[in-house]
C-alpha atoms as a PDB file:
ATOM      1  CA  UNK A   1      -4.922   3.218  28.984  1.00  0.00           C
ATOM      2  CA  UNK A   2      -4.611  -0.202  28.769  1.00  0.00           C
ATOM      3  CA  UNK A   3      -1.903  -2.134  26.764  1.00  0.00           C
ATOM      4  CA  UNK A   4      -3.542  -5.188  26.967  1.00  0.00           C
ATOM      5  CA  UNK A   5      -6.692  -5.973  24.927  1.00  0.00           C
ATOM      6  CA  UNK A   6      -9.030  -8.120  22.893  1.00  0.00           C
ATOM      7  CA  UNK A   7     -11.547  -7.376  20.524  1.00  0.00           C
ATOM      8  CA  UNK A   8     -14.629  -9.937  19.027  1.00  0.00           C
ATOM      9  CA  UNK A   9     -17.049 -10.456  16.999  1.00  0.00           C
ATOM     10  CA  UNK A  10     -19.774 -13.198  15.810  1.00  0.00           C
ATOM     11  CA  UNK A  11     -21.146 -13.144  12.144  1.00  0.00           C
ATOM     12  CA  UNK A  12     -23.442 -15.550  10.564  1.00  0.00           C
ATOM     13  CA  UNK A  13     -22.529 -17.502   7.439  1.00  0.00           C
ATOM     14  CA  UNK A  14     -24.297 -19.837   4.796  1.00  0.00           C
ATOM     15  CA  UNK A  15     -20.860 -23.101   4.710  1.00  0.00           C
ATOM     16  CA  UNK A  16     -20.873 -25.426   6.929  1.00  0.00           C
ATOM     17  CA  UNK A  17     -18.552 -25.525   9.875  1.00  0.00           C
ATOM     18  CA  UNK A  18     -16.219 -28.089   8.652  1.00  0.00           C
ATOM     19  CA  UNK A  19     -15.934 -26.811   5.451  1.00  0.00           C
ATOM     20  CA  UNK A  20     -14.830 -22.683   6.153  1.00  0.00           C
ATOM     21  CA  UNK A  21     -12.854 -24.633   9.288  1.00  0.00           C
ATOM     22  CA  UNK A  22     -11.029 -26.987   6.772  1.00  0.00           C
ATOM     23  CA  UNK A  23      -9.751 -23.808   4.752  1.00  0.00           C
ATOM     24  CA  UNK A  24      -7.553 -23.032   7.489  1.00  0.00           C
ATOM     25  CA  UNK A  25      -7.112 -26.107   8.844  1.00  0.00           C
ATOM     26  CA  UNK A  26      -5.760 -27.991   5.710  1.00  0.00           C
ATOM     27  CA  UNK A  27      -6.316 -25.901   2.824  1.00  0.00           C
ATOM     28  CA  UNK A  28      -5.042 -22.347   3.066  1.00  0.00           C
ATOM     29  CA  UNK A  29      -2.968 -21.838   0.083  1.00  0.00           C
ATOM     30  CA  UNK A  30      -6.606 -20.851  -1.283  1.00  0.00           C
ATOM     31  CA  UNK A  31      -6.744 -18.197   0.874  1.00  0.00           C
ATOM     32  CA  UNK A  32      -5.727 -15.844  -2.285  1.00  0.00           C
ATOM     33  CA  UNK A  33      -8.598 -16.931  -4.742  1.00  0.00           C
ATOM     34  CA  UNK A  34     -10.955 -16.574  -1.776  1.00  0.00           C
ATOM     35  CA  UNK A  35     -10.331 -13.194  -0.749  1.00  0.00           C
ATOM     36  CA  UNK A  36      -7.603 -11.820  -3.571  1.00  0.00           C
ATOM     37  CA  UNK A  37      -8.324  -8.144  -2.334  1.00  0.00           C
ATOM     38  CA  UNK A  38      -6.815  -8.772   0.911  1.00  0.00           C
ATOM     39  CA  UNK A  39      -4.474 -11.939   0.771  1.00  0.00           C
ATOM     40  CA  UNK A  40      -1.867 -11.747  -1.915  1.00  0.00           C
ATOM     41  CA  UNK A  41      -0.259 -14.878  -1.115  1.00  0.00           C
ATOM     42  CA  UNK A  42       0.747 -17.576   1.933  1.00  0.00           C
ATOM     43  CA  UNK A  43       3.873 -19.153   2.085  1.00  0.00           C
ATOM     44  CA  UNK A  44       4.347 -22.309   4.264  1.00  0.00           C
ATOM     45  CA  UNK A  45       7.595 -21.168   6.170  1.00  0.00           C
ATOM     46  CA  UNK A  46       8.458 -24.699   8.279  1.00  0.00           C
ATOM     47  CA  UNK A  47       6.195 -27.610   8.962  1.00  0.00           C
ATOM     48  CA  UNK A  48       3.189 -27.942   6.683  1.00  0.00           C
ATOM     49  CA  UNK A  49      -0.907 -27.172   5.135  1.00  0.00           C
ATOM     50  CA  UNK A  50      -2.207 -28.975   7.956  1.00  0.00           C
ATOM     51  CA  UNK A  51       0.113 -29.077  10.829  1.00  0.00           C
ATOM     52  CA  UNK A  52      -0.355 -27.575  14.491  1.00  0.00           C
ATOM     53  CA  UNK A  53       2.509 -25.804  14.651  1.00  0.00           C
ATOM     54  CA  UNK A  54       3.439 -25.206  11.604  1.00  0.00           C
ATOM     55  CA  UNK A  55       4.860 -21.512  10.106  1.00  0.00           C
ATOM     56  CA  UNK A  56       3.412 -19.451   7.309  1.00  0.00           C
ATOM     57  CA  UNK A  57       3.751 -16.299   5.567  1.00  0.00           C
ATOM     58  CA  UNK A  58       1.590 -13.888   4.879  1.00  0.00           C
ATOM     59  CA  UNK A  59       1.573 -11.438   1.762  1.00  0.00           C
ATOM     60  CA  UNK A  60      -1.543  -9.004   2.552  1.00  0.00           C
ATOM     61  CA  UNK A  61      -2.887  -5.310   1.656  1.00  0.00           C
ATOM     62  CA  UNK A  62      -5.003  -3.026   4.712  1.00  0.00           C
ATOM     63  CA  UNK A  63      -6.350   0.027   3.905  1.00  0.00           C
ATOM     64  CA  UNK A  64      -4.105   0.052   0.521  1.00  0.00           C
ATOM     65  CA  UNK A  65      -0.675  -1.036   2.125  1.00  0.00           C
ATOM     66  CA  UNK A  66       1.193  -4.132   1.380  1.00  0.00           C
ATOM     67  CA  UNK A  67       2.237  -5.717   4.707  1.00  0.00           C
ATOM     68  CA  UNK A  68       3.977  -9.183   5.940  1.00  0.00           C
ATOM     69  CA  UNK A  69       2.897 -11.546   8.838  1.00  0.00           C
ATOM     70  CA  UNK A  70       4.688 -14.788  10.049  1.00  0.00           C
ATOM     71  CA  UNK A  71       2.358 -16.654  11.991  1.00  0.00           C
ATOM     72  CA  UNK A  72       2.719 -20.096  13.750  1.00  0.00           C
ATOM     73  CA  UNK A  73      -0.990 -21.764  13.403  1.00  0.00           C
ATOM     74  CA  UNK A  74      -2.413 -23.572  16.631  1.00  0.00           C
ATOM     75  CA  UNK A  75      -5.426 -26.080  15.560  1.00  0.00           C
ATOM     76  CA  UNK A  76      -8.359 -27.228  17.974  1.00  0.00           C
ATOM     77  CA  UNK A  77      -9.872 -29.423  15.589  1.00  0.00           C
ATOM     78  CA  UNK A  78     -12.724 -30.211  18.298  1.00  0.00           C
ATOM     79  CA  UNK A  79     -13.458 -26.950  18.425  1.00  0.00           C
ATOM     80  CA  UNK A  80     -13.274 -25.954  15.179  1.00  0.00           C
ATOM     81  CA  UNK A  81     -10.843 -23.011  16.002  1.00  0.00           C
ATOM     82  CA  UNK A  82      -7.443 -21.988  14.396  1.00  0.00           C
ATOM     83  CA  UNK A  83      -5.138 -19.602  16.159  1.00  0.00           C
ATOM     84  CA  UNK A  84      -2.881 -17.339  14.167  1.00  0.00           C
ATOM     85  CA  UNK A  85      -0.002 -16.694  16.536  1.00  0.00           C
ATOM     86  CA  UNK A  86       2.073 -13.443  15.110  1.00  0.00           C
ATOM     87  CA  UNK A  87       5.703 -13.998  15.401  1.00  0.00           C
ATOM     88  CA  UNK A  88       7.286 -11.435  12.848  1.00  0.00           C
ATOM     89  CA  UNK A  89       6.058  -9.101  10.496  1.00  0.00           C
ATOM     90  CA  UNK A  90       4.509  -5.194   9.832  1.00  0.00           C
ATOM     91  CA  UNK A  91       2.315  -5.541  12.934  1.00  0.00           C
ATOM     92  CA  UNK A  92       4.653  -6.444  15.252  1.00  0.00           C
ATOM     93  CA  UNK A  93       6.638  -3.558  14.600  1.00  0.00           C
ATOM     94  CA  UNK A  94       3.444  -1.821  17.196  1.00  0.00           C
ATOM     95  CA  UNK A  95       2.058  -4.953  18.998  1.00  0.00           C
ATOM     96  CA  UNK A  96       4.373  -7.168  21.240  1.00  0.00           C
ATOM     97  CA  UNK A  97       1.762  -9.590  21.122  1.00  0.00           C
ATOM     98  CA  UNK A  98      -0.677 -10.706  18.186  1.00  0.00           C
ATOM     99  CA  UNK A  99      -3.660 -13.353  17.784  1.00  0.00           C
ATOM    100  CA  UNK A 100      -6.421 -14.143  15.953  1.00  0.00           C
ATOM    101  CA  UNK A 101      -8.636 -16.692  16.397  1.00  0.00           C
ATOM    102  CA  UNK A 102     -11.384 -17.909  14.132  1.00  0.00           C
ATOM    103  CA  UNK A 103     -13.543 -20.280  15.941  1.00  0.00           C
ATOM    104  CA  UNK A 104     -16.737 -21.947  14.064  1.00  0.00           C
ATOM    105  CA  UNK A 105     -19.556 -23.502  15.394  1.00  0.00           C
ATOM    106  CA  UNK A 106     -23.007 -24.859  12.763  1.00  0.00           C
ATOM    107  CA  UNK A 107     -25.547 -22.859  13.328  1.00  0.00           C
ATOM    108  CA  UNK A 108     -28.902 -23.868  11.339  1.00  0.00           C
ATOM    109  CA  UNK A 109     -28.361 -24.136   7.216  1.00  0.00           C
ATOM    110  CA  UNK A 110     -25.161 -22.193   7.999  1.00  0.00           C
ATOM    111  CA  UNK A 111     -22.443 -21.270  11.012  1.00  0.00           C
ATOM    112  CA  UNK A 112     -21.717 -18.859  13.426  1.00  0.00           C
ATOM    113  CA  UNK A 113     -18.171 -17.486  13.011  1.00  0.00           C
ATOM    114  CA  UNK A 114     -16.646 -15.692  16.185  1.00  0.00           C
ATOM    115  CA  UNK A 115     -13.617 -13.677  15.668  1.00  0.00           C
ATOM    116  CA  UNK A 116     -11.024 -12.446  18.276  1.00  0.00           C
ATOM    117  CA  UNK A 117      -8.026 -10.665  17.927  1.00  0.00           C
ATOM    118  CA  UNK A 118      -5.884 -10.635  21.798  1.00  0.00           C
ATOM    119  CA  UNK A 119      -3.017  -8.373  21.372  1.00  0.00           C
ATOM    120  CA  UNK A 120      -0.738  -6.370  23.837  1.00  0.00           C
ATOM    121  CA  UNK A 121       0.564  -2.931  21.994  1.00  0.00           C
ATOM    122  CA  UNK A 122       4.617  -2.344  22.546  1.00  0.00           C
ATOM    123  CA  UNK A 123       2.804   1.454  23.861  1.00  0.00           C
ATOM    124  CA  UNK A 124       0.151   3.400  24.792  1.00  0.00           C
ATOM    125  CA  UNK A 125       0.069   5.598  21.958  1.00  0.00           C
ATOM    126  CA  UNK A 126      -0.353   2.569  19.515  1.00  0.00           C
ATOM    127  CA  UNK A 127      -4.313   2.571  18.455  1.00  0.00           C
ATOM    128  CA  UNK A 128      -6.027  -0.559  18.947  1.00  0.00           C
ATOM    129  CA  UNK A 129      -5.811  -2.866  15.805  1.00  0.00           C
ATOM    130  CA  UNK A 130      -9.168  -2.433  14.781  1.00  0.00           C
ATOM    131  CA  UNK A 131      -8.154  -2.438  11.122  1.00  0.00           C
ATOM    132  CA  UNK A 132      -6.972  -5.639  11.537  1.00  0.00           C
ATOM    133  CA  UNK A 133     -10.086  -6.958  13.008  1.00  0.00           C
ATOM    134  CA  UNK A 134     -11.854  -5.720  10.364  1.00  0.00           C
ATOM    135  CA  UNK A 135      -9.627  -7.307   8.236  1.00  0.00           C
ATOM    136  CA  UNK A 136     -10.810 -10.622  10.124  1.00  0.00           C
ATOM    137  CA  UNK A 137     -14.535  -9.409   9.000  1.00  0.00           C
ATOM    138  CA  UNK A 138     -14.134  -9.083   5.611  1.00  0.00           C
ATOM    139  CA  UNK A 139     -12.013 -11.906   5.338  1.00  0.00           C
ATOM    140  CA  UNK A 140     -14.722 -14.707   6.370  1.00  0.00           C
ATOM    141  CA  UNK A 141     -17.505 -12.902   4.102  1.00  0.00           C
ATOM    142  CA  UNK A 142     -14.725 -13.457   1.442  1.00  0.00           C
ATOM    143  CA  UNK A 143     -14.154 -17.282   2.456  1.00  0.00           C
ATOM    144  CA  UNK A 144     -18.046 -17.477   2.912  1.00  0.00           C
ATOM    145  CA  UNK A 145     -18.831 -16.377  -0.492  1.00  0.00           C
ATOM    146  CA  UNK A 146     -15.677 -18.465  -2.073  1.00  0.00           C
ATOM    147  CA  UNK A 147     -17.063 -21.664  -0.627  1.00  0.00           C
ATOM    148  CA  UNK A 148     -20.646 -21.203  -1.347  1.00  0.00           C
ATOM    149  CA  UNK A 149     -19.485 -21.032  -5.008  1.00  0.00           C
ATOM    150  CA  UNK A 150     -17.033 -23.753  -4.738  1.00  0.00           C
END
């Protein structure tokens, strides 16, 4: 069994690129009104909203537990991708390596969102994080419907 892995997936929305990019790029403090059942709060931890590089906390709930994550957030603005890098929190305690990436590209009246999570377990025995990519699923419906209301 492999400790290395990746998992993906592409699902359509109605926003516009720019706009479900610019929530994580500059404006992800809303991430709470947007998808309250899953985010609790963010925290920036050093830098800023809007800087590469920068460090934030997460306050989240999966499958009915409350659980941390300290990311550092890489930006490819031409791309329209953000990178959350894990660097401390409940998941690491079973991945030595953690990353999501949301990457959106317009796609008609809408976008196409494509989601990967790359992580490398600390074991074999550790399942693959497909809770967390799931997570990642519900999470964009959540933005989706938060912007097309905004």
């Amino acid at each position: 069994m492999a400790l290395k892995g990746k998992l993906e997936t592409e699902i359509e929305i109605k926003s516009a690129a720019d706009k479900y990019y610019n929530i994580f790029r500059s404006t992800t403090h809303h991430f709470p009104k947007a998808t309250p059942n899953i985010i609790q709060a963010v925290e920036v931890h050093e830098g800023d909203w809007e800087t590469h590089g920068s460090i934030k906390f997460w306050n989240y709930t999966i499958e009915g537990n409350a659980e941390v994550f300290k990311e550092k957030v890489e930006l490819d603005d031409a791309n329209r991708a953000v990178t959350l890098v894990g660097i401390e929190g409940d998941v690491m305690n079973y991945f030595k390596s953690f990353k999501g990436t949301y990457q959106v590209t317009p796609k008609g009246n809408g976008s196409l969102v494509k989601l990967t999570l790359e992580y490398e377990k600390l074991t074999e025995e550790v399942p693959a994080p497909i809770k967390y990519h799931n997570m990642m699923v519900t999470m964009t419906k959540d933005i989706d419907a938060f912007l097309a209301k905004a």
